[in-house]
N, C-alpha and C. Protein backbone atom coordinates (compact mmCIF):
# COMPACT_ATOMS: atom_id res chain seq x y z
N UNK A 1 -8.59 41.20 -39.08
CA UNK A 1 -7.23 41.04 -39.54
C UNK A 1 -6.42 42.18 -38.97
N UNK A 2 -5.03 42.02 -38.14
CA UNK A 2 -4.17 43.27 -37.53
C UNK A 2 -3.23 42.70 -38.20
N UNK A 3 -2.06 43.48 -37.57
CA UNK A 3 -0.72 43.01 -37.53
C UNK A 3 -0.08 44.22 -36.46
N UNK A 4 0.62 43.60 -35.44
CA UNK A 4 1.44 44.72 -35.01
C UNK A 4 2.90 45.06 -35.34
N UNK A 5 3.17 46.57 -34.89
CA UNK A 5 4.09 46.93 -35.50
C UNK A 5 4.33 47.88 -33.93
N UNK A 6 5.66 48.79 -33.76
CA UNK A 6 6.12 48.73 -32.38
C UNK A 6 5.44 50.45 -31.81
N UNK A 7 4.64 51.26 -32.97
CA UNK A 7 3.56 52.15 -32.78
C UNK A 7 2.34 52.04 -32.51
N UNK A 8 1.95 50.62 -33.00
CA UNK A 8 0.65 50.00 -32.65
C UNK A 8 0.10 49.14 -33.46
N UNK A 9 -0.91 49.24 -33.88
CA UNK A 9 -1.55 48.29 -34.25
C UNK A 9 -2.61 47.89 -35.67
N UNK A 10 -1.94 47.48 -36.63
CA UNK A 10 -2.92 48.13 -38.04
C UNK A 10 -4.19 46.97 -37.71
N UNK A 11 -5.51 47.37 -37.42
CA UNK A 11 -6.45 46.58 -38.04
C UNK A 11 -7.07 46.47 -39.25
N UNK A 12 -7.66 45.89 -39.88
CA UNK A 12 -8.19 46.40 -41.47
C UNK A 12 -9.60 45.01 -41.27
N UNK A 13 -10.74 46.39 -40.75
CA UNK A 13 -12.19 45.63 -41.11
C UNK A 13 -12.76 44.94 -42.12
N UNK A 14 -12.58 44.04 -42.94
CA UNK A 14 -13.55 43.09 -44.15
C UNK A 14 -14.68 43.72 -44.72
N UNK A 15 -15.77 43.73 -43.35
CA UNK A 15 -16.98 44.20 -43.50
C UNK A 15 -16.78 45.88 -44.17
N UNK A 16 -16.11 46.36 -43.24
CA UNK A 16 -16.49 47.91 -43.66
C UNK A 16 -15.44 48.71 -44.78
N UNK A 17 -14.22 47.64 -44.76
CA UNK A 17 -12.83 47.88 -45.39
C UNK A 17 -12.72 49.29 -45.01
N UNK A 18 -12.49 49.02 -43.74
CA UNK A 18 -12.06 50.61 -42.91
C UNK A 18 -10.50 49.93 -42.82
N UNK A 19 -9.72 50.25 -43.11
CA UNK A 19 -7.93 50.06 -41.70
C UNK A 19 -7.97 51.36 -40.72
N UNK A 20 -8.05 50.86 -39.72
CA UNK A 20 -7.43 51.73 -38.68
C UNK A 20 -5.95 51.51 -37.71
N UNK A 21 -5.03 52.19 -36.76
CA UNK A 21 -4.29 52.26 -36.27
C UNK A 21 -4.68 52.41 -34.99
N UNK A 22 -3.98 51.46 -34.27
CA UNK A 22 -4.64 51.25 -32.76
C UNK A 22 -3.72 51.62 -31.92
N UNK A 23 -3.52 52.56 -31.01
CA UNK A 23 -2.55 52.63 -29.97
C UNK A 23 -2.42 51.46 -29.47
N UNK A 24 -0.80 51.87 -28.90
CA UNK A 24 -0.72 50.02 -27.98
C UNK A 24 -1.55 49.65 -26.54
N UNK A 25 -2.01 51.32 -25.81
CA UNK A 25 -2.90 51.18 -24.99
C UNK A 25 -4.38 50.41 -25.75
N UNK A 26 -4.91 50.89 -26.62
CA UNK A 26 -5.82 50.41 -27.02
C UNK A 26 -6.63 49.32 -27.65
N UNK A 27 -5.30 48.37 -28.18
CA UNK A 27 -4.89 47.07 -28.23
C UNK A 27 -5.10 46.69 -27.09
N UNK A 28 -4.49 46.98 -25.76
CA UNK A 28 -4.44 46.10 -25.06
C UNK A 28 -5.77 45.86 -24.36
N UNK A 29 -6.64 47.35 -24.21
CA UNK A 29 -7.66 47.19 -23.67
C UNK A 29 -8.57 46.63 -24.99
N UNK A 30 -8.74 46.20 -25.83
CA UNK A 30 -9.15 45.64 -26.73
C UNK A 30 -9.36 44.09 -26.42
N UNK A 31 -8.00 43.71 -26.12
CA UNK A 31 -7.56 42.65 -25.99
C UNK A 31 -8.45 41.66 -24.47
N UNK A 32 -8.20 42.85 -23.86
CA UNK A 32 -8.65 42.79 -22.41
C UNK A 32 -10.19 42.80 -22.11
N UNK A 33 -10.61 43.52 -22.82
CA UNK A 33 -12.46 43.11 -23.36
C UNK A 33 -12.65 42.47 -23.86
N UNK A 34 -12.11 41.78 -24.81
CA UNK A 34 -12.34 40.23 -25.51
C UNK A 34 -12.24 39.59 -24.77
N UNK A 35 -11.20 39.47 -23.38
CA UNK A 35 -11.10 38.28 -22.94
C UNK A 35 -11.82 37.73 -21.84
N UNK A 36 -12.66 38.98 -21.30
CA UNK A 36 -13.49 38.72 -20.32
C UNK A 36 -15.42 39.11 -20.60
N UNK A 37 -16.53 39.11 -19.81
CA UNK A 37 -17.54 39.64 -20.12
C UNK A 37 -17.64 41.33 -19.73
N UNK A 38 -18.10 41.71 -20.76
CA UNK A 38 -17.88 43.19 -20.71
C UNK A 38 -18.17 43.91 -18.82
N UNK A 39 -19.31 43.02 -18.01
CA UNK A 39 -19.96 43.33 -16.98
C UNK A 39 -18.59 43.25 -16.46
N UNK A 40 -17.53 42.39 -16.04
CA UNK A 40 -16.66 41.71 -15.55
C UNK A 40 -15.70 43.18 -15.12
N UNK A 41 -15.39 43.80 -16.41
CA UNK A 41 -14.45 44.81 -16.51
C UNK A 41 -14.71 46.12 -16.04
N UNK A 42 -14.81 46.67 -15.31
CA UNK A 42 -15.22 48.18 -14.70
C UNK A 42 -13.95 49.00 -15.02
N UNK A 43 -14.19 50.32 -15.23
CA UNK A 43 -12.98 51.33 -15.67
C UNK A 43 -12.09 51.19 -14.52
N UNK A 44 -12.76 51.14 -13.34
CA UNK A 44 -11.12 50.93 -12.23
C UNK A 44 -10.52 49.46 -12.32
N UNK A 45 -11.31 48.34 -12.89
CA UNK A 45 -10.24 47.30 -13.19
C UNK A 45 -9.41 47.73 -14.20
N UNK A 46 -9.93 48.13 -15.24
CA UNK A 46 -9.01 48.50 -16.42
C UNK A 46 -7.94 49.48 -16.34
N UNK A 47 -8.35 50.12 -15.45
CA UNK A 47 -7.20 51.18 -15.21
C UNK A 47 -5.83 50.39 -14.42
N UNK A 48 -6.47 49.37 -13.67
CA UNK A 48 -5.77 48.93 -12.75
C UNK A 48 -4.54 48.00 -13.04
N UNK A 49 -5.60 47.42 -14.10
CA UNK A 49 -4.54 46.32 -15.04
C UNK A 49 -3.36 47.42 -16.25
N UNK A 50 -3.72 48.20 -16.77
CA UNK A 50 -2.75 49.46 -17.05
C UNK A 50 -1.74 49.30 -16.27
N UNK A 51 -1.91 49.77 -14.88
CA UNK A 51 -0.77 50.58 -14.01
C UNK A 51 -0.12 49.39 -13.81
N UNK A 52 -0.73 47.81 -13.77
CA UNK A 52 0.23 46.87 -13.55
C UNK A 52 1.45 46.30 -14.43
N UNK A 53 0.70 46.58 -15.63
CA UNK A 53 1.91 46.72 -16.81
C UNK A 53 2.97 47.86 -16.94
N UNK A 54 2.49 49.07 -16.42
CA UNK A 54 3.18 50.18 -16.61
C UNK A 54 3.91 50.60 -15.96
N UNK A 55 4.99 52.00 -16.41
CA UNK A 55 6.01 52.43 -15.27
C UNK A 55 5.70 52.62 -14.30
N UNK A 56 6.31 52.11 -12.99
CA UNK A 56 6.05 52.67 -11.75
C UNK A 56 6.12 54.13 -11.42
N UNK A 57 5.15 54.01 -10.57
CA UNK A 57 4.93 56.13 -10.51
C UNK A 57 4.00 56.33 -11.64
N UNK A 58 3.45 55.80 -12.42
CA UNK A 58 2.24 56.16 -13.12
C UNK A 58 1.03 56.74 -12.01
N UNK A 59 0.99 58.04 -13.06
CA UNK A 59 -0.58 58.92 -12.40
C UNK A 59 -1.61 58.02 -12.15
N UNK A 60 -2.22 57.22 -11.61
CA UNK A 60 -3.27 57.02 -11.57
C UNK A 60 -4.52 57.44 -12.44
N UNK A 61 -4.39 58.94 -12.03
CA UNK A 61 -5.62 59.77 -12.91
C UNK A 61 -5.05 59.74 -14.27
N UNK A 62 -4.07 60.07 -14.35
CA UNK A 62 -3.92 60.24 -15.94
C UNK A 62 -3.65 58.84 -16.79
N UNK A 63 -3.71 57.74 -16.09
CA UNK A 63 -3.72 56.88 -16.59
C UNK A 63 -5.32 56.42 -16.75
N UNK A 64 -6.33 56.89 -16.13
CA UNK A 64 -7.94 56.61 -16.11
C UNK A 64 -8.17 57.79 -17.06
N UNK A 65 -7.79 58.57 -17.52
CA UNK A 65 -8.15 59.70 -18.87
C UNK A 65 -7.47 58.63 -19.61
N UNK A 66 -6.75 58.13 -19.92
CA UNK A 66 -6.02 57.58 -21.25
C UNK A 66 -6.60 56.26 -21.52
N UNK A 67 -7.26 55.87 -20.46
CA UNK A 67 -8.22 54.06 -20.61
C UNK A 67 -9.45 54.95 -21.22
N UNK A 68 -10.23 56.17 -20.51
CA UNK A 68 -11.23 56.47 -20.93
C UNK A 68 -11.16 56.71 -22.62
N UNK A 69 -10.41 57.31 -22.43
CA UNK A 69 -10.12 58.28 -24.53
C UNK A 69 -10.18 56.59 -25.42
N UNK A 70 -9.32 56.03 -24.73
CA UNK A 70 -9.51 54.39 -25.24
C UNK A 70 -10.58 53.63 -25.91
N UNK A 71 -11.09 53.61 -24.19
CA UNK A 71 -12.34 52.92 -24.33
C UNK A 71 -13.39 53.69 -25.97
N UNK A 72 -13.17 54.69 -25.43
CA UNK A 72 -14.35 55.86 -26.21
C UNK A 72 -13.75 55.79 -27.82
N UNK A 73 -12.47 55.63 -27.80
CA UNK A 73 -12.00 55.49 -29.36
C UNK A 73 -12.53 53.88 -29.73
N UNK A 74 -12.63 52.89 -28.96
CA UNK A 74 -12.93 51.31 -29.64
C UNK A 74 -14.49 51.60 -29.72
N UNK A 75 -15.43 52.31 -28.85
CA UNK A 75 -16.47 52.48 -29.43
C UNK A 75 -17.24 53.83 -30.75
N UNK A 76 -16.35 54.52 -30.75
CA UNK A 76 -16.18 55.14 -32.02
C UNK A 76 -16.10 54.42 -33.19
N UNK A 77 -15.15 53.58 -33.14
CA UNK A 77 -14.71 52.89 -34.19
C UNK A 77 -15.31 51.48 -34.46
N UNK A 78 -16.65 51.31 -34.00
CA UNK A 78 -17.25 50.16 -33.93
C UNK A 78 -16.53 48.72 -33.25
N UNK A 79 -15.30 48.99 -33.05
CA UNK A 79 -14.54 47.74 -32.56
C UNK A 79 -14.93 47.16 -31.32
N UNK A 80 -15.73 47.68 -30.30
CA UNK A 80 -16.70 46.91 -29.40
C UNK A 80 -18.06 48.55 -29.48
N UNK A 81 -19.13 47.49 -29.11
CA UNK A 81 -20.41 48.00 -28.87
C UNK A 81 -20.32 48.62 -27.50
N UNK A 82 -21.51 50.14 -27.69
CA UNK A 82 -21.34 50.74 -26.80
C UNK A 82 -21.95 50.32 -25.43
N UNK A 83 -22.55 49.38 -25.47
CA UNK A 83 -22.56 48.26 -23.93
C UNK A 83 -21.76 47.64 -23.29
N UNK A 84 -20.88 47.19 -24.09
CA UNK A 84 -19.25 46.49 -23.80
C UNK A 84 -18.75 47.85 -23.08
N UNK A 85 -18.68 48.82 -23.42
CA UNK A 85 -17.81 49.88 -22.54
C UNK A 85 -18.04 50.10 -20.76
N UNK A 86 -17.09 50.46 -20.61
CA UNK A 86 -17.16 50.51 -19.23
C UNK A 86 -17.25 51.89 -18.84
């Protein structure tokens, strides 16, 4: 169960009745691992699909630290398994 809001993203787990707050980066890569097989997605696709949504002139690198912290926060937070990560 989420709902978004224009800071991000409230989820609220059933199982664990955790709520957490999702950056909108992290939503999206959320979103973006659901929609494909985890093998499918490599950190330079993900980064890649980032910079295509994002301002032009985006760092590259600092946009691959901010997918990484991502990635590493949805598997912190049980929201994908640490095999799904890229």
């Amino acid at each position: 169960m989420s709902r978004d809001f224009p800071d991000g993203t409230i989820c609220f787990d059933p199982v664990t009745a955790e709520t957490r707050l999702l950056s909108p980066l992290t939503r999206f890569l959320l979103e973006l691992l659901a929609q494909a097989s985890p093998q499918s997605l490599t950190s330079a696709c993900l980064v890649e699909q980032v910079l295509a949504v994002e301002e032009p002139g985006t760092d590259p690198r600092a946009a691959a630290k901010l997918v990484d912290a991502a990635v590493a926060e949805l598997v912190n937070t049980g929201l994908i398994h640490p095999s799904e990560a890229v």
